[in-house]
Protein backbone atom coordinates (compact mmCIF):
# COMPACT_ATOMS: atom_id res chain seq x y z
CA UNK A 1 198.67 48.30 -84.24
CA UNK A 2 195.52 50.26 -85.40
CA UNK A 3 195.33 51.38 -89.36
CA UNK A 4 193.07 53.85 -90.06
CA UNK A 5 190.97 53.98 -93.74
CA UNK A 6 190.21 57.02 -94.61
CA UNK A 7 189.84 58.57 -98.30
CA UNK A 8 191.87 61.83 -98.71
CA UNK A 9 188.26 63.66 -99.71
CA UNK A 10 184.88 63.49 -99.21
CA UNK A 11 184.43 63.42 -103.04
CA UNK A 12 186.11 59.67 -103.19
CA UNK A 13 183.00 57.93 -101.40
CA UNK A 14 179.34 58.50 -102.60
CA UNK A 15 177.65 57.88 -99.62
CA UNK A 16 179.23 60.20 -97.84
CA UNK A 17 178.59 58.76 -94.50
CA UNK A 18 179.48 60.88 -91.56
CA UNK A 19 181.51 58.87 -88.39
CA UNK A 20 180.62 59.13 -84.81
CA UNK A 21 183.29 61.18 -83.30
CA UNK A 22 184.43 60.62 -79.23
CA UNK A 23 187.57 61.18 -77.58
CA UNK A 24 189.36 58.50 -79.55
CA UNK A 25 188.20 59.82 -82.76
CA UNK A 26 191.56 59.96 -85.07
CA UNK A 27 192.53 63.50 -86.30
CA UNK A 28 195.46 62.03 -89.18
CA UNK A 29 197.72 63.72 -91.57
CA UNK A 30 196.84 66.61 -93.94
CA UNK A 31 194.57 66.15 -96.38
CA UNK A 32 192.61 63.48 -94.53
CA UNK A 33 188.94 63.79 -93.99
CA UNK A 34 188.18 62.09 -90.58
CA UNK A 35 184.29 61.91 -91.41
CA UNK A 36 185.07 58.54 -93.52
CA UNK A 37 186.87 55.21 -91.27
CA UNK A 38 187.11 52.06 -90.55
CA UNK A 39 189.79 50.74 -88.68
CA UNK A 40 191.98 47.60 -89.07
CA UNK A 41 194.13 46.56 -86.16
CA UNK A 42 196.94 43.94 -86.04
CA UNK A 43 197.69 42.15 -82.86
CA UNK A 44 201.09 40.56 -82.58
CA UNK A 45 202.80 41.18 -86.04
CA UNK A 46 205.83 38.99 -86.36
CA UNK A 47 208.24 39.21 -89.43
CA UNK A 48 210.76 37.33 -90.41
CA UNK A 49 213.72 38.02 -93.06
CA UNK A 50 216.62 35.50 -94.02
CA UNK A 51 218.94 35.70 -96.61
CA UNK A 52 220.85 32.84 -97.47
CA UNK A 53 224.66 33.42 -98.81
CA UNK A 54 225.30 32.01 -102.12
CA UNK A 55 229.61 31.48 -101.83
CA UNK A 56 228.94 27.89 -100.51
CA UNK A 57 225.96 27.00 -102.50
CA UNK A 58 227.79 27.37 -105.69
CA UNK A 59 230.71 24.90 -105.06
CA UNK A 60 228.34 22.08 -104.91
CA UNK A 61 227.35 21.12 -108.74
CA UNK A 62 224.24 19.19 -107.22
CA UNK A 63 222.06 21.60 -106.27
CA UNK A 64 219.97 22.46 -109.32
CA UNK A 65 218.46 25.76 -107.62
CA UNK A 66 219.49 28.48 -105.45
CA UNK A 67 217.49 29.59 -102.33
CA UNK A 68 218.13 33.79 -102.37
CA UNK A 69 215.53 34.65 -99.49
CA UNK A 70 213.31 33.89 -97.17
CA UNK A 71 210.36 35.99 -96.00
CA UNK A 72 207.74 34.75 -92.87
CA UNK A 73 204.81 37.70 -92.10
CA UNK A 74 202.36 36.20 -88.94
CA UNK A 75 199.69 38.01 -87.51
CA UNK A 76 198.24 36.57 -84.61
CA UNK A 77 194.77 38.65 -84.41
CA UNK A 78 193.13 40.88 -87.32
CA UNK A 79 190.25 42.68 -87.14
CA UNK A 80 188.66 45.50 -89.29
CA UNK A 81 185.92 47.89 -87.16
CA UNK A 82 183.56 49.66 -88.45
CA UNK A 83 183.33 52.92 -87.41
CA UNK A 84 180.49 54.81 -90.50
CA UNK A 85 177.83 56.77 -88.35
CA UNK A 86 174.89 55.10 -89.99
CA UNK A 87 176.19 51.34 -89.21
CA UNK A 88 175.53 50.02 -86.32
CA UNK A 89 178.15 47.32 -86.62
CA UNK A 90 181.34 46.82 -84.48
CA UNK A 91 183.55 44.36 -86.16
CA UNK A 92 183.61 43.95 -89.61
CA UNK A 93 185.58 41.32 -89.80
CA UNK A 94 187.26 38.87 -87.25
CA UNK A 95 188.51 35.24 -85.85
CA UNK A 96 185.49 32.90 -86.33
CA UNK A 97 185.16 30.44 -83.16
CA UNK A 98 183.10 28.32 -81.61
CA UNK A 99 182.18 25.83 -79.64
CA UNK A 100 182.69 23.51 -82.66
CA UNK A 101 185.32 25.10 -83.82
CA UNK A 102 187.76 26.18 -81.07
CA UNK A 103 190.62 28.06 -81.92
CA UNK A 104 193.96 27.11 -80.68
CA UNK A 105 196.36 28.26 -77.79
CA UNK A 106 198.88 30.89 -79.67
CA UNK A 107 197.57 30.24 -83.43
CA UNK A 108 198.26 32.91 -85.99
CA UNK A 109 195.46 33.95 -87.44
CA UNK A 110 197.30 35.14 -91.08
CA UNK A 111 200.48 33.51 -91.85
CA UNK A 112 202.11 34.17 -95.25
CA UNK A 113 205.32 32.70 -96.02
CA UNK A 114 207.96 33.24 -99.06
CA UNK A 115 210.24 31.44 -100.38
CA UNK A 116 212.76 33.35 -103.56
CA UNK A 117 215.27 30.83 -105.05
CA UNK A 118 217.21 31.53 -108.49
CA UNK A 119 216.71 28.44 -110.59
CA UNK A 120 219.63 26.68 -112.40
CA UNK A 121 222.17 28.54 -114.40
CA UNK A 122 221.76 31.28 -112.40
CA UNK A 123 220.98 33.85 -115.71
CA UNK A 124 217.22 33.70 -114.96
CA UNK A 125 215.06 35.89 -112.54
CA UNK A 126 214.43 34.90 -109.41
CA UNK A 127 211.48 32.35 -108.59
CA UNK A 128 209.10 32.56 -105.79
CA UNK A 129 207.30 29.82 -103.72
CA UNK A 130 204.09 31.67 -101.88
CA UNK A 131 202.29 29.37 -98.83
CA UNK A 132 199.32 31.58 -97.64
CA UNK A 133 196.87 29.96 -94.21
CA UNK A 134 194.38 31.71 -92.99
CA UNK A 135 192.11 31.17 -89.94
CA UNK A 136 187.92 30.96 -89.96
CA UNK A 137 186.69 34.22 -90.49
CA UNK A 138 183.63 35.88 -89.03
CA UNK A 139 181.90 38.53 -91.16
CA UNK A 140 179.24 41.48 -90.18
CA UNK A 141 179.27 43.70 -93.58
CA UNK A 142 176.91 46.82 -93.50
CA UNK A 143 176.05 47.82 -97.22
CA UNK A 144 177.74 51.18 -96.44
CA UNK A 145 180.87 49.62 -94.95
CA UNK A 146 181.09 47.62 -98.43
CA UNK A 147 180.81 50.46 -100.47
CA UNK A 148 182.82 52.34 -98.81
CA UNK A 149 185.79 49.54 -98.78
CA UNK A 150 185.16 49.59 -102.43
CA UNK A 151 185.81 53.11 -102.92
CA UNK A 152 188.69 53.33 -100.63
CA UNK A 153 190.70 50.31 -102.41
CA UNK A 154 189.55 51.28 -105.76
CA UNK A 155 191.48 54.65 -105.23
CA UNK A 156 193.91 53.15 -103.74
CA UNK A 157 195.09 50.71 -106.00
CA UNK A 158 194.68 54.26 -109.04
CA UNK A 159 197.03 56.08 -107.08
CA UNK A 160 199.39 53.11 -106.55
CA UNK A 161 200.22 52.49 -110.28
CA UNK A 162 200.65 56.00 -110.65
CA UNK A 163 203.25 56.02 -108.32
CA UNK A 164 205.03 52.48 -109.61
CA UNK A 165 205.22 53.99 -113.27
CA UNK A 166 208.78 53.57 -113.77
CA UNK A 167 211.20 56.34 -114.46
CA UNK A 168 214.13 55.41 -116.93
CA UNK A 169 216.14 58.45 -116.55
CA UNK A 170 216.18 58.03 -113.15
CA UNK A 171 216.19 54.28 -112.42
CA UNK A 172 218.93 53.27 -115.29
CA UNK A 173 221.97 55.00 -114.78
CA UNK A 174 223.18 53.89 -111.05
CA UNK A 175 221.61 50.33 -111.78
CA UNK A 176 223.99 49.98 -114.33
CA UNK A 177 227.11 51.47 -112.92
CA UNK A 178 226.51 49.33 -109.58
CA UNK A 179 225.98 45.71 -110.84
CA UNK A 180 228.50 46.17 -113.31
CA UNK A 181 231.46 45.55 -110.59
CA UNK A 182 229.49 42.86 -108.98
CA UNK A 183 229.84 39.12 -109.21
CA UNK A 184 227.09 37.06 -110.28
CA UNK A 185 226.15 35.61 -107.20
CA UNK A 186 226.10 38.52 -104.55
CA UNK A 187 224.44 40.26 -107.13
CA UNK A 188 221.48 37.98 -107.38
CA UNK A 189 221.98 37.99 -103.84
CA UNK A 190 219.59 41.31 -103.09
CA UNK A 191 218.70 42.76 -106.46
CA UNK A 192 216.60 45.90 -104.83
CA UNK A 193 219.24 47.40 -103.29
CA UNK A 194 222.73 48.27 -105.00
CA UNK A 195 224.35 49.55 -101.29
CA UNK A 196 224.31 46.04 -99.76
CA UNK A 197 225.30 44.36 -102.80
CA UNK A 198 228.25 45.91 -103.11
CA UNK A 199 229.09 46.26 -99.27
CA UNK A 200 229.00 42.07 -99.73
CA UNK A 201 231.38 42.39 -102.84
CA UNK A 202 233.82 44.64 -100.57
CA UNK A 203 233.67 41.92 -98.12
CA UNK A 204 234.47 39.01 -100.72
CA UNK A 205 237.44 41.24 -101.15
CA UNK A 206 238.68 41.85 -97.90
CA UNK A 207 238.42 37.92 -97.49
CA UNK A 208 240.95 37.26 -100.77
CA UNK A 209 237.96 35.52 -102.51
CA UNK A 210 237.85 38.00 -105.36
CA UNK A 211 239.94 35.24 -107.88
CA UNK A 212 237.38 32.48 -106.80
CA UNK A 213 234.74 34.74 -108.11
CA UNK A 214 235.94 36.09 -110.66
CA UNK A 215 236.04 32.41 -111.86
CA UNK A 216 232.05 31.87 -111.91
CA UNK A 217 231.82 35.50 -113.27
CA UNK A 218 232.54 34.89 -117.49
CA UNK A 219 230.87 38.07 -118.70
CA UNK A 220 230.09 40.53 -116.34
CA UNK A 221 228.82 43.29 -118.55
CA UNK A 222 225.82 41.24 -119.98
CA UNK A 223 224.75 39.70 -116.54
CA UNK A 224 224.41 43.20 -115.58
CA UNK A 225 222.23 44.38 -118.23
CA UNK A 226 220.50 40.70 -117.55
CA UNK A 227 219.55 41.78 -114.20
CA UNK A 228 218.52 45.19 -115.03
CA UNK A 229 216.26 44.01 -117.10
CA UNK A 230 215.23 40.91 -114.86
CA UNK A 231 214.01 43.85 -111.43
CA UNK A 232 211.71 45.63 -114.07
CA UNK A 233 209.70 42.27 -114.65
CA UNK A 234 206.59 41.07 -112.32
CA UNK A 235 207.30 38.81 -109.63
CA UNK A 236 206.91 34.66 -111.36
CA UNK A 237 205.32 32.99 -108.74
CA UNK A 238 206.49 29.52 -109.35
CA UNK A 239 204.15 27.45 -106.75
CA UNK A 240 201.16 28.78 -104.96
CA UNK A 241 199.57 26.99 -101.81
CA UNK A 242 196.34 28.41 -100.07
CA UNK A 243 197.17 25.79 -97.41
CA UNK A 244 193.96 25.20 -94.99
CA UNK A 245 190.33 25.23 -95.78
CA UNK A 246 189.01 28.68 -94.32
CA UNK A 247 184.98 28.77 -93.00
CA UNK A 248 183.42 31.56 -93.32
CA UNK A 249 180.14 32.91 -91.61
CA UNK A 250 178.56 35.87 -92.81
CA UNK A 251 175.91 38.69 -92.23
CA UNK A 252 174.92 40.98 -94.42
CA UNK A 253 172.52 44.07 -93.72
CA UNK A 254 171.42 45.89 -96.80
CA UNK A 255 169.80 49.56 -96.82
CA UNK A 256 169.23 50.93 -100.07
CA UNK A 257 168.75 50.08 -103.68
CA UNK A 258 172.12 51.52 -105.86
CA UNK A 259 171.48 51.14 -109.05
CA UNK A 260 174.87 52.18 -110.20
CA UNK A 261 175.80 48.45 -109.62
CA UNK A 262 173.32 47.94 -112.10
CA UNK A 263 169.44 47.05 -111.72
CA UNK A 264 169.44 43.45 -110.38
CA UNK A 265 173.08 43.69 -108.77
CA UNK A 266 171.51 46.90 -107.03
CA UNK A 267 168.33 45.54 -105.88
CA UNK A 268 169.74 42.78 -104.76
CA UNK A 269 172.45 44.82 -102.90
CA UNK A 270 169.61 46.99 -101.31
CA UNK A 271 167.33 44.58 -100.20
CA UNK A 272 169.16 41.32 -99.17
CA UNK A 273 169.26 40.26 -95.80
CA UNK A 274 171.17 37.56 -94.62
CA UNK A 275 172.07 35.60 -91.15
CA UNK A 276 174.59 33.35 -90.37
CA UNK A 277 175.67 32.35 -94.30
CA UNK A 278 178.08 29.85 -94.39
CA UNK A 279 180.63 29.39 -97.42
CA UNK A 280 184.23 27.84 -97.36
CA UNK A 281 187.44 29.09 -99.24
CA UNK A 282 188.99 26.16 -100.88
CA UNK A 283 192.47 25.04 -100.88
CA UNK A 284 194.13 26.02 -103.50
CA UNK A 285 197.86 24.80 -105.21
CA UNK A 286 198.94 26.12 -108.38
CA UNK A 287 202.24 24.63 -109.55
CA UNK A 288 202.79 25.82 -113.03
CA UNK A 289 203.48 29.68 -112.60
CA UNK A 290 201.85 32.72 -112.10
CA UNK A 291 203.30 36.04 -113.59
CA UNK A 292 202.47 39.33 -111.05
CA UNK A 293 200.82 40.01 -107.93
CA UNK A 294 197.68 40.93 -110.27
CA UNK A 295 197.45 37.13 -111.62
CA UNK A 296 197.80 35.46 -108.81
CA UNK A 297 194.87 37.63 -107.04
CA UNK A 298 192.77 37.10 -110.02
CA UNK A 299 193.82 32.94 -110.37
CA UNK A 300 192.68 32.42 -106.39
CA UNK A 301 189.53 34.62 -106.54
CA UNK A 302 188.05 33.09 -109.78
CA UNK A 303 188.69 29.49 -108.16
CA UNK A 304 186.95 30.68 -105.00
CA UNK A 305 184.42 31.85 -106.92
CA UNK A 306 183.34 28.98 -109.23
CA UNK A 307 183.35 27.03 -106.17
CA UNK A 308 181.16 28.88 -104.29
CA UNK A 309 178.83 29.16 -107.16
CA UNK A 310 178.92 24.92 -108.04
CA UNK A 311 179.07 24.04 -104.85
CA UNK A 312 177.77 26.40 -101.74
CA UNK A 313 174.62 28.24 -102.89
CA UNK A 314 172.46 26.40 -100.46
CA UNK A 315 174.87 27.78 -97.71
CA UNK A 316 174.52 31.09 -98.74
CA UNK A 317 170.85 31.06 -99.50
CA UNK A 318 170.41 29.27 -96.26
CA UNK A 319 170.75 32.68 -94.36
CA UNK A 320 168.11 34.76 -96.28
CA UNK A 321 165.56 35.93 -93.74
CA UNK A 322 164.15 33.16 -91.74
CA UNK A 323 165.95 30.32 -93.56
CA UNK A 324 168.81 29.74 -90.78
CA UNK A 325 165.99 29.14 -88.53
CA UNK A 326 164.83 26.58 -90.73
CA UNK A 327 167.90 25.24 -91.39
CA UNK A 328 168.75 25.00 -87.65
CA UNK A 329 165.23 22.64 -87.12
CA UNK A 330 166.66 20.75 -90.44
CA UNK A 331 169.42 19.76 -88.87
CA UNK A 332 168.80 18.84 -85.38
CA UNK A 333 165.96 16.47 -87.77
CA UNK A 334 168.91 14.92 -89.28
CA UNK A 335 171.12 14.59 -86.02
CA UNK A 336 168.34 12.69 -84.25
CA UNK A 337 168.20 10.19 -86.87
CA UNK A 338 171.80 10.03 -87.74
CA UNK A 339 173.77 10.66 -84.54
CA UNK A 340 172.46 7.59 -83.08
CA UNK A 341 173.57 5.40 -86.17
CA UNK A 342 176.94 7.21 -86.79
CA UNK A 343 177.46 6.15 -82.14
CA UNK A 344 176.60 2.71 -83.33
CA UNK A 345 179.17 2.62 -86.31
CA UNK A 346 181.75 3.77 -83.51
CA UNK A 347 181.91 1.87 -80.50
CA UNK A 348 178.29 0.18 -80.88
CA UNK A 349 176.92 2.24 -77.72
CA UNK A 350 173.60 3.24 -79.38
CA UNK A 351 171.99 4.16 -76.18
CA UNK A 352 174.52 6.92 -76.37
CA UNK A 353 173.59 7.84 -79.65
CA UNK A 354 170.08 8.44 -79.02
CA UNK A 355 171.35 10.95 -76.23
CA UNK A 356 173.07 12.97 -78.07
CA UNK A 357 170.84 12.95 -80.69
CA UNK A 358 168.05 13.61 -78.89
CA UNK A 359 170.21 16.65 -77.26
CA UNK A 360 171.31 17.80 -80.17
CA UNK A 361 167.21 17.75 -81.60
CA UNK A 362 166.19 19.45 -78.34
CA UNK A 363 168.82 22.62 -78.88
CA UNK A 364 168.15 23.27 -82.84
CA UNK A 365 164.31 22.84 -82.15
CA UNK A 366 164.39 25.28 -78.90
CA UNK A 367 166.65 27.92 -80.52
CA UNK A 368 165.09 27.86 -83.82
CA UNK A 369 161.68 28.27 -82.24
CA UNK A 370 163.28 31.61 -80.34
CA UNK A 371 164.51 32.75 -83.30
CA UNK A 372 161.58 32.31 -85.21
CA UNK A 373 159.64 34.38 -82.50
CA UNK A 374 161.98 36.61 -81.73
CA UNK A 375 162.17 37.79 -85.30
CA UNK A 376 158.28 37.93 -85.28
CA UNK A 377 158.33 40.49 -82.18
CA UNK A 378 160.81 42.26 -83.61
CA UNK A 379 159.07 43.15 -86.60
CA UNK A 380 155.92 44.05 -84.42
CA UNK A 381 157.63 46.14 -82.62
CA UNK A 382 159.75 48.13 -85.65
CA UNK A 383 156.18 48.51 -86.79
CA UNK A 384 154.79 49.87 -83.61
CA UNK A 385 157.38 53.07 -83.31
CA UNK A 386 156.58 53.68 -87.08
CA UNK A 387 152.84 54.11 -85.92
CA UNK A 388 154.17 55.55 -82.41
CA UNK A 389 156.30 57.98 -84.80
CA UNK A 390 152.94 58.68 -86.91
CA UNK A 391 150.40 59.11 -84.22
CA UNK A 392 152.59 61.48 -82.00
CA UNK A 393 151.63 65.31 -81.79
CA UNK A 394 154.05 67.25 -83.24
CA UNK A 395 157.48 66.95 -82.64
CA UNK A 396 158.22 64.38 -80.24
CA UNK A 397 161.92 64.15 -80.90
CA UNK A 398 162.97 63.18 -77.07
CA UNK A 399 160.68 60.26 -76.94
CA UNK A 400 161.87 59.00 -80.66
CA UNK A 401 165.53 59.13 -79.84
CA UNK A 402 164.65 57.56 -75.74
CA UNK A 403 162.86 54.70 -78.31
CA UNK A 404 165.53 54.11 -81.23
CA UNK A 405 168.11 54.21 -78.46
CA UNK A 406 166.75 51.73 -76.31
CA UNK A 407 166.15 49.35 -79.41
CA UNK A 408 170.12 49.66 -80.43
CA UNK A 409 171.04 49.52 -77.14
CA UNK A 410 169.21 46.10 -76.86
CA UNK A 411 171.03 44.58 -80.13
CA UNK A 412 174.51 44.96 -78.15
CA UNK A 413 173.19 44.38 -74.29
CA UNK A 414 171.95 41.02 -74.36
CA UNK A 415 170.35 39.30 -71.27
CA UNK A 416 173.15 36.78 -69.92
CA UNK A 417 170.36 33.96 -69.32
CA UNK A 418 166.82 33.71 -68.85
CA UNK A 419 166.62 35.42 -65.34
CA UNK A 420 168.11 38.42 -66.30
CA UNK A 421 166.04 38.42 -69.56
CA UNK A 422 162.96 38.36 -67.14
CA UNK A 423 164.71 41.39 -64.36
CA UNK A 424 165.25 43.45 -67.89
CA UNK A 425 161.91 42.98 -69.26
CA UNK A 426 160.79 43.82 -65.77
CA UNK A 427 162.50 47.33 -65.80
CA UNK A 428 161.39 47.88 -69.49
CA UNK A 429 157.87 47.64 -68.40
CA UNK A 430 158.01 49.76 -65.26
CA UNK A 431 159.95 52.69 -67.45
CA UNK A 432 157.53 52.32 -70.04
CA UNK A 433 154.40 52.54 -67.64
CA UNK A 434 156.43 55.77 -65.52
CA UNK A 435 157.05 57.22 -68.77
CA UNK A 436 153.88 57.46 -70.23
CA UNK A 437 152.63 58.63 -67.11
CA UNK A 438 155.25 61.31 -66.82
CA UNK A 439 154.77 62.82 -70.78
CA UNK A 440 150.68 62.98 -69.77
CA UNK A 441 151.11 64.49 -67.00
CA UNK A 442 153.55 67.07 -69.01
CA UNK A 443 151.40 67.62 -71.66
CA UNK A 444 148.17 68.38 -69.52
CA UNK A 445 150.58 70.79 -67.14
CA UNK A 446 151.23 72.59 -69.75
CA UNK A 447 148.22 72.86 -71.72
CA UNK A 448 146.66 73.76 -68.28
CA UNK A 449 149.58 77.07 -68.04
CA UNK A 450 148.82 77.94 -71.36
CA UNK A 451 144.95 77.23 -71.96
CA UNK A 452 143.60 76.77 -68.61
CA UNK A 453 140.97 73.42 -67.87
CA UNK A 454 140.53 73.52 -71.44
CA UNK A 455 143.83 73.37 -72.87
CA UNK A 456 144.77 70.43 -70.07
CA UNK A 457 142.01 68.45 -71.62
CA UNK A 458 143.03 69.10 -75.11
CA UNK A 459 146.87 67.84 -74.34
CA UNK A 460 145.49 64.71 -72.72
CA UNK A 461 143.30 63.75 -75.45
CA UNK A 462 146.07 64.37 -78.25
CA UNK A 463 148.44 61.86 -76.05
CA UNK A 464 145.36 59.12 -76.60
CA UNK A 465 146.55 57.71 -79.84
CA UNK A 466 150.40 57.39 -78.54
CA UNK A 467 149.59 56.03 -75.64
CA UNK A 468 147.25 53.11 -77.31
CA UNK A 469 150.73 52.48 -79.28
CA UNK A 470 153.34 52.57 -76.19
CA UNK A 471 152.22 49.72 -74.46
CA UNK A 472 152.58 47.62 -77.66
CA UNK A 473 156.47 48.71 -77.99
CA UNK A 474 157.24 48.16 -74.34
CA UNK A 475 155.49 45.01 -74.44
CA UNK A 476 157.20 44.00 -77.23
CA UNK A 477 160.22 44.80 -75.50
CA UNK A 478 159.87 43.04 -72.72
CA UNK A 479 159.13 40.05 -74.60
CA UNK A 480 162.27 40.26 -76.56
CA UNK A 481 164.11 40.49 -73.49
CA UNK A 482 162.96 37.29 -72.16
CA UNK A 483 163.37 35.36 -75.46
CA UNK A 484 166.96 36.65 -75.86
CA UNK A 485 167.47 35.74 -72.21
CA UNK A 486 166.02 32.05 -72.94
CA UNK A 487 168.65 32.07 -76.09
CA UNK A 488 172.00 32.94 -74.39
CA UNK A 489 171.32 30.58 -71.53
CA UNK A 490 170.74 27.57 -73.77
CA UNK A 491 173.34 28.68 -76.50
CA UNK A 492 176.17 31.26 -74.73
CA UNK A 493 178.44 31.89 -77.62
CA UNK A 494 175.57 33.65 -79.55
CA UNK A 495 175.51 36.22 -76.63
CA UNK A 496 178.97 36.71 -77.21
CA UNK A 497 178.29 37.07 -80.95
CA UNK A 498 176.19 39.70 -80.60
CA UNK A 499 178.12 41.53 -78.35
CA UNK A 500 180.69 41.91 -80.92
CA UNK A 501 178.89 42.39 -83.69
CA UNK A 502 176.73 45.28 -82.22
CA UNK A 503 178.17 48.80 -81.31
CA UNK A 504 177.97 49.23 -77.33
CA UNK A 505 176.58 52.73 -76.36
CA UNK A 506 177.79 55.36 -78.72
CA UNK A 507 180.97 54.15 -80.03
């Protein structure tokens, strides 16, 4: 169940970021611009509606409240893709698991249930009870992904209120006529829609119950005009439960300094970097009301957010350039030490302890260490095509794109273990070495068709500088091949990570 975002012009989003477009690329309605889009797919949406009658819950003089409704909405997988042409992300956002945190056989990812009763007398609007539980979620935001989210909400949400402006001359008149002839308790029974309300009334009637309501009804006229007015108000939210604490991990790839965010927020924006940020949403239950959608949104994200800012900085700040790395030799530090003492606590089997410890030391040293030096090469290497970009004579387009393309197809086509790391970094070298030796061979061909001896030696000796550089990006290459190889065979759910995190080919 695939939803497609995509602003009505190009106007709505300032980056204005082209999409890739292949045979799945998503034409829409009028008036949509398909050069904006992300997608959000739903796996397995169940919903649930139940309405419970009212006739028998009346006779009993015990029950201080009134259940009207009942509403269940599960989703059982949600993901959002991005699809901009300048990200080279995949999923935006997905179901966080892991070794340590397994997910469980048919869990719902997003399950959101509601609950409307009508409290005591009967005269007031109705009440509802909100539970909300949400699964870990895994987050890869690219800085034009979150702009363009922005945008397309922001516009959203304008052109929603323009549409929920109500319309008296309209609305009034068949509200009133209808829930005039209705009895009090069908007619709290679906308040939205006047047809079923009085199809149940013509039922009451057909059943001879009409006398037995019209004894709970008093004054019809002004509980009509009472429930007119009560479907114009908000939606009270009488008790609100966020009911599980959610994990979140989080990367975030920033490109370029905004500054209509404002100067810090927009430097910030632009130049942050993070890996593998970890933050929690809270649980949350609110028991003393909350009036509208809009205050309830606003009441859970300002708690989320003081808590993230008193308590889970150091998580977030722990993913800043090579921090996680650090972090990761941190903590297999404290496991060493710890693990062995928390064994002992246990079941007293300390030799056991020291095991795992020691396992657990050996892991977040090694894979710290690889990322450590895998971030190293990488930079090396992003600095070698620069030169290699630099350095080339004129304009060496075919062997820039054969480059950048080989460096994003490496983000999503990791090396399954360390002997495939080492067969890749094999065939990286050999195409680098028949490359270089094909484009000299090229150059002088040509120079010697155009120029004669001279022009042959000419071509050659422009090639020099790029080929001093080549060697240092295929070698750089190779390397990283080998590392990554070394990573996913000691740690095999980063490999899957990556893979879908990073686009594969040219989706």
């Amino acid at each position: 169940m695939p939803l497609l975002l995509s602003p009505s012009s190009p106007q709505s989003s300032p980056s204005h970021t082209p999409t890739r477009h292949g045979r799945n690329a998503a034409s829409g309605g009028r008036g949509r611009n398909p050069d904006f889009l992300m997608e959000i797919q739903l796996s397995k949406v169940k919903f649930q509606h139940e309405v419970y009658p009212s006739g028998e819950l009346d006779c009993d003089a015990n029950l201080t409240e009134q259940p009207v409704s009942r509403q269940v909405f599960m989703v059982q997988d949600l993901e959002i893709r991005d699809r901009l042409a300048t990200s080279q992300m995949n999923k935006f956002l997905y179901l966080y698991c892991s070794k340590e945190m397994p997910r469980k056989a048919h869990s719902n990812m997003l399950t959101v249930k509601v609950l409307h009763v009508r409290p005591e007398s009967g005269r007031s609007p109705q009440e509802c009870c909100l539970r909300v539980a949400l699964m870990p979620l895994r987050l890869n935001i690219d800085q034009d992904a979150l702009f363009f989210l922005k945008d397309f909400f922001t516009s959203l949400s304008t052109e929603v209120e323009v549409l929920m402006t109500p319309d008296p001359e309209v609305k009034k008149p068949p509200g009133a006529e209808v829930m005039c002839s209705l009895p009090r308790h069908h007619s709290g029974f679906k308040e939205p829609s006047p047809v079923i309300s009085f199809s149940l009334h013509k039922q009451s009637s057909q059943n001879g119950s009409v006398d037995s309501v019209d004894a709970f009804n008093g004054d019809d006229h002004n509980f009509a005009h009472e429930e007119t007015s009560f479907s114009d108000q908000p939606i009270f939210f009488r008790e609100f439960r966020f009911t599980s604490e959610v994990p979140i991990r989080l990367d975030y790839h920033g490109k370029h300094v905004s500054m209509d965010q404002g100067t810090l927020a927009g430097i910030l924006i632009g130049l942050a970097q993070l890996n593998c940020s970890e933050l929690k949403l809270k649980r949350l239950c609110y028991r003393h009301g909350l009036l509208g959608v809009d205050k309830l949104f606003s009441y859970a994200i300002s708690e989320w957010l003081a808590d993230i800012k008193k308590n889970q900085l150091p998580g977030i700040l722990g993913g800043v350039g090579p921090m996680h790395s650090l972090v990761q030799l941190v903590q297999g530090l404290k496991d060493l030490v710890w693990l062995p003492i928390e064994q002992y606590r246990k079941d007293g089997r300390i030799v056991r302890g020291f095991q795992k410890g020691a396992a657990s030391f050996g892991t977040s040293t090694a894979m710290a260490a690889l990322e450590l030096t895998n971030r190293m090469v990488q930079t090396i290497q992003a600095a070698a095509e620069t030169a290699y970009d630099m350095v080339s004579p004129g304009p060496s387009l075919i062997e820039t794109k054969k480059i950048k393309r080989l460096s994003r197809c490496r983000l999503a086509h990791q090396p399954v273990d360390l002997r495939e790391g080492v067969a890749k970094a094999y065939s990286v070298v050999k195409e680098g070495i028949a490359d270089t030796a094909h484009t000299i061979y090229e150059t002088a061909a040509r120079g010697h068709e155009n120029r004669g001896v001279t022009g042959a030696v000419g071509g050659v000796l422009r090639q020099i500088p790029p080929t001093v550089v080549k060697p240092l990006i295929v070698a750089t290459e190779a390397t990283s091949n080998v590392l990554g190889g070394m990573r996913n065979q000691i740690r095999p759910d980063v490999r899957q990570e990556e893979s879908q995190k990073w686009r594969l080919g040219e989706d």
